[in-house]
PDB file of N, CA and C in Angstrom:
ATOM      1  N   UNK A   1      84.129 116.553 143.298  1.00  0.00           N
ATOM      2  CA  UNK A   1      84.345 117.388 142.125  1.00  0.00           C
ATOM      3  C   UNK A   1      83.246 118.446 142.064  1.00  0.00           C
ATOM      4  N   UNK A   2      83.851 119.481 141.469  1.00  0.00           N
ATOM      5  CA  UNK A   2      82.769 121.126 141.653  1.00  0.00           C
ATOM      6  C   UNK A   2      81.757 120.939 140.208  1.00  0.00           C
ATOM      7  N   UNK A   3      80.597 121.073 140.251  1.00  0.00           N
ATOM      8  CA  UNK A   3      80.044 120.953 139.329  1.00  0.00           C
ATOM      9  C   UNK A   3      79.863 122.838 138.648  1.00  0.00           C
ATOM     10  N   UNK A   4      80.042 122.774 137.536  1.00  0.00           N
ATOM     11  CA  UNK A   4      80.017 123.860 136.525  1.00  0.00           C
ATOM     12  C   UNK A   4      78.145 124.638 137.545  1.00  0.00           C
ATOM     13  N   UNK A   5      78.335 126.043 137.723  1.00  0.00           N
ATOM     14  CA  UNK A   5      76.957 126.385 138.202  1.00  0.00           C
ATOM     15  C   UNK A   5      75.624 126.357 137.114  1.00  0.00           C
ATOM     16  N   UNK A   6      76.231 127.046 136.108  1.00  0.00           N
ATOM     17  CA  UNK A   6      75.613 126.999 134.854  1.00  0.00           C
ATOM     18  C   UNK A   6      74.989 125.414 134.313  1.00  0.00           C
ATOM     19  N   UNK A   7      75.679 124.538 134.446  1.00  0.00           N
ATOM     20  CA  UNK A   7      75.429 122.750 134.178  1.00  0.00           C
ATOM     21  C   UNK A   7      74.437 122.743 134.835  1.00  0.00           C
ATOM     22  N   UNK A   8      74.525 123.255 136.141  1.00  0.00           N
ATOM     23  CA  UNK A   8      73.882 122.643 137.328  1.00  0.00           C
ATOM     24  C   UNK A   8      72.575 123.346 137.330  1.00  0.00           C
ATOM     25  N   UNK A   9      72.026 124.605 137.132  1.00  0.00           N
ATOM     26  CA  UNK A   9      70.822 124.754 136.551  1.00  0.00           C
ATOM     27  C   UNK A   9      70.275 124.420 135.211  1.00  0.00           C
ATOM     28  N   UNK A  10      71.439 124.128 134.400  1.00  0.00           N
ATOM     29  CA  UNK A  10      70.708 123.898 132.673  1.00  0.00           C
ATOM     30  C   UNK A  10      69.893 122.377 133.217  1.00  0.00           C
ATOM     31  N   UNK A  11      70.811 121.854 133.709  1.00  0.00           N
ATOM     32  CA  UNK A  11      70.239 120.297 134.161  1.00  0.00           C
ATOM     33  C   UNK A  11      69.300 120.324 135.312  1.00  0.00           C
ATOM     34  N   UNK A  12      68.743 120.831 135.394  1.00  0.00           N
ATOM     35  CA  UNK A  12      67.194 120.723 136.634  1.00  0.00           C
ATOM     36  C   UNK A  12      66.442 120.480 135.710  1.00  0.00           C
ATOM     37  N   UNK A  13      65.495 119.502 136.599  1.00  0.00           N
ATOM     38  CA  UNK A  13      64.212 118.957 135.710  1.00  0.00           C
ATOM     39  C   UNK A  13      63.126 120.083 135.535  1.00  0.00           C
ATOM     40  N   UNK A  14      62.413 120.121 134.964  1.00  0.00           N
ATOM     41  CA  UNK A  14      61.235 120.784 134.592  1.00  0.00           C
ATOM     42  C   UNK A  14      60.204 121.166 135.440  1.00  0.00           C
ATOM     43  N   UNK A  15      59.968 122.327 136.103  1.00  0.00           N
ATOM     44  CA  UNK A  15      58.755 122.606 137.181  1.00  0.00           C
ATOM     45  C   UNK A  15      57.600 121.937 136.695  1.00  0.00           C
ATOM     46  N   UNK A  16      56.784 121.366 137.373  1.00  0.00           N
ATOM     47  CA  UNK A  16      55.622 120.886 136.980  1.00  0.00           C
ATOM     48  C   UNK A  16      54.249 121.711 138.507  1.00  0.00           C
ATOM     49  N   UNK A  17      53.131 121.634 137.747  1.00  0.00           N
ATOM     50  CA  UNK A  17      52.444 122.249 138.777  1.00  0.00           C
ATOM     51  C   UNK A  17      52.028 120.934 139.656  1.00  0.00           C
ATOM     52  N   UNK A  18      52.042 121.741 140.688  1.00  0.00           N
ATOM     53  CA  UNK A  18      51.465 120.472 141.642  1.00  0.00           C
ATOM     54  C   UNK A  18      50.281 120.003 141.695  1.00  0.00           C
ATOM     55  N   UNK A  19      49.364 121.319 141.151  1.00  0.00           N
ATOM     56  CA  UNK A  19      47.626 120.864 141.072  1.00  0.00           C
ATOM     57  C   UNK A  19      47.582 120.054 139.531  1.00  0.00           C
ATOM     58  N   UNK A  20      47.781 120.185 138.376  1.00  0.00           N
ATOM     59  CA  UNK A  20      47.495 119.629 137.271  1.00  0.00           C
ATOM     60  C   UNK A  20      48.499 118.802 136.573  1.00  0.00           C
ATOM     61  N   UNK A  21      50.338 119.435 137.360  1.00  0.00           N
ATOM     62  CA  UNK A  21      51.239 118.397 136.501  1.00  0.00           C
ATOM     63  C   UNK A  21      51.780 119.097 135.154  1.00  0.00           C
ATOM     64  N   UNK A  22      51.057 120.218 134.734  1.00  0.00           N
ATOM     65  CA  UNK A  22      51.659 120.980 133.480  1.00  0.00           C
ATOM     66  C   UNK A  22      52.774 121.429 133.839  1.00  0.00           C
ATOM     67  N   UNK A  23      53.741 121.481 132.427  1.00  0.00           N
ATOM     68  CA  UNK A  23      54.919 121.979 132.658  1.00  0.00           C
ATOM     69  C   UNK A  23      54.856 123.958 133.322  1.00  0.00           C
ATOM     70  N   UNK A  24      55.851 124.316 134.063  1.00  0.00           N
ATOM     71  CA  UNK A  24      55.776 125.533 134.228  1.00  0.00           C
ATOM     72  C   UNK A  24      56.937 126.071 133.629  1.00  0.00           C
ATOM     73  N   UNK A  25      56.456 126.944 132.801  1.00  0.00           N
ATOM     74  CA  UNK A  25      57.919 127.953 132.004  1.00  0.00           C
ATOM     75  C   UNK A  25      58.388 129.138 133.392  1.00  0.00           C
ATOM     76  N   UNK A  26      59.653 129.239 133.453  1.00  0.00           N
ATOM     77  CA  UNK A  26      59.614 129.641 134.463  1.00  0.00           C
ATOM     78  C   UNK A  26      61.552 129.374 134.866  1.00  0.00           C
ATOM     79  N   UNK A  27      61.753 130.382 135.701  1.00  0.00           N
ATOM     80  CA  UNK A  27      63.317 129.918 136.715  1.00  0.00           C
ATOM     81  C   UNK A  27      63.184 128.423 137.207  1.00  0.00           C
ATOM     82  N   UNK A  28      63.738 127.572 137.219  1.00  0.00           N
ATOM     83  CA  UNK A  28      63.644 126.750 137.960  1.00  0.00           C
ATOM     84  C   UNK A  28      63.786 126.716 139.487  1.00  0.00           C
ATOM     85  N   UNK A  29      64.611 127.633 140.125  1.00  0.00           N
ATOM     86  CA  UNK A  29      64.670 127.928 141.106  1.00  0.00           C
ATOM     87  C   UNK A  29      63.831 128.992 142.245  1.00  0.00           C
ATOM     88  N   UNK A  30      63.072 129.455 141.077  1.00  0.00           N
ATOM     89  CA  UNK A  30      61.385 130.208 141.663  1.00  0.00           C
ATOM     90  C   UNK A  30      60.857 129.462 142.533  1.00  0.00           C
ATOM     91  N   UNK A  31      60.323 129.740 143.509  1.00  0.00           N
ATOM     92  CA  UNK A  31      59.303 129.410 144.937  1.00  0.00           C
ATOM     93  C   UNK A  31      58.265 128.608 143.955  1.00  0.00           C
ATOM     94  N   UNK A  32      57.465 129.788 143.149  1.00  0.00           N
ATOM     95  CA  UNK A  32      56.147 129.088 142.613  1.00  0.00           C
ATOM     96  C   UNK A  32      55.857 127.863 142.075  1.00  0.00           C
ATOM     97  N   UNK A  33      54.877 127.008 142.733  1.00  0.00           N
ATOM     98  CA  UNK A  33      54.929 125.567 142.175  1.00  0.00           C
ATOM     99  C   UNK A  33      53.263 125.747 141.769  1.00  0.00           C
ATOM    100  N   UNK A  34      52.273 126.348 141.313  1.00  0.00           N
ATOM    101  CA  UNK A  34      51.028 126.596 140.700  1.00  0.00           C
ATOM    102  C   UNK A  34      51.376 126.661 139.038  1.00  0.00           C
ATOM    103  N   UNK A  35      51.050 126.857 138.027  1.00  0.00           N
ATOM    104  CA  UNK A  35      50.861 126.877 136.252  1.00  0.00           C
ATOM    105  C   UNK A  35      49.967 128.244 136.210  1.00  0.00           C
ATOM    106  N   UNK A  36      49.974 129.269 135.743  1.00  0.00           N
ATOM    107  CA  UNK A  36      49.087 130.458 135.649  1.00  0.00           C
ATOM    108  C   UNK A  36      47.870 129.884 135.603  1.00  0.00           C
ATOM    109  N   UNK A  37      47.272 128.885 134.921  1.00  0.00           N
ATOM    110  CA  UNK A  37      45.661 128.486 135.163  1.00  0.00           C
ATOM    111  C   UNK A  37      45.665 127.971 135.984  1.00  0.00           C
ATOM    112  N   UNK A  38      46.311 127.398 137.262  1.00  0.00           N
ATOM    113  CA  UNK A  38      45.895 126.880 138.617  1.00  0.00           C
ATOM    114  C   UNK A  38      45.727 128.062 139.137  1.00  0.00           C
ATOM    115  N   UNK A  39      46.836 128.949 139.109  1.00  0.00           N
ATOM    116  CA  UNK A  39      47.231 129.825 140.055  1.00  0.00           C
ATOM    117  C   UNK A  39      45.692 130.898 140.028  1.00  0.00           C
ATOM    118  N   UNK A  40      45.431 131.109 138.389  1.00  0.00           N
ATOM    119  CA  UNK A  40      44.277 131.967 138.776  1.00  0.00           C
ATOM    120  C   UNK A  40      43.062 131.589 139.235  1.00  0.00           C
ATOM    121  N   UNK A  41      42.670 129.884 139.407  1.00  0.00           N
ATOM    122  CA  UNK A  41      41.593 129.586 140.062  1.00  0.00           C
ATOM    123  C   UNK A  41      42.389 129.420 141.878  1.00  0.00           C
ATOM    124  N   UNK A  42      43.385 129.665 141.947  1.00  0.00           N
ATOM    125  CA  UNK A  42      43.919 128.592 143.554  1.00  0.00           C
ATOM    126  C   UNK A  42      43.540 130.220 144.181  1.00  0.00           C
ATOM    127  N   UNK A  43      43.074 130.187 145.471  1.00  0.00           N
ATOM    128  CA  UNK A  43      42.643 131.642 146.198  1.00  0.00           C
ATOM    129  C   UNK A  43      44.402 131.462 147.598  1.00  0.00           C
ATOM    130  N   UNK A  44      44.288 132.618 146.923  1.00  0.00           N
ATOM    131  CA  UNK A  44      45.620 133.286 147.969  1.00  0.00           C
ATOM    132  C   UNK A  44      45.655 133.390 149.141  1.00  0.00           C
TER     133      UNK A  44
END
């Protein structure tokens, strides 16, 4: 059975950062897995 596309992103879990675990506001489907305060201490 085809799942609705719209369902299928409302229902993704919550990005979390990988360094601290805070939630990330954000696309769920975005690359970025850092939280803006990791990201501005993590060096590029």
């Amino acid at each position: 059975m085809l799942t609705n596309v719209v369902d299928f992103f409302r229902n993704l879990p919550k990005k979390q950062c990988v360094q601290c675990g805070e939630h990330i506001d954000e696309q769920h489907e975005c690359y970025g897995n850092h939280c803006d305060n990791c990201l501005s201490d993590h060096d590029l």
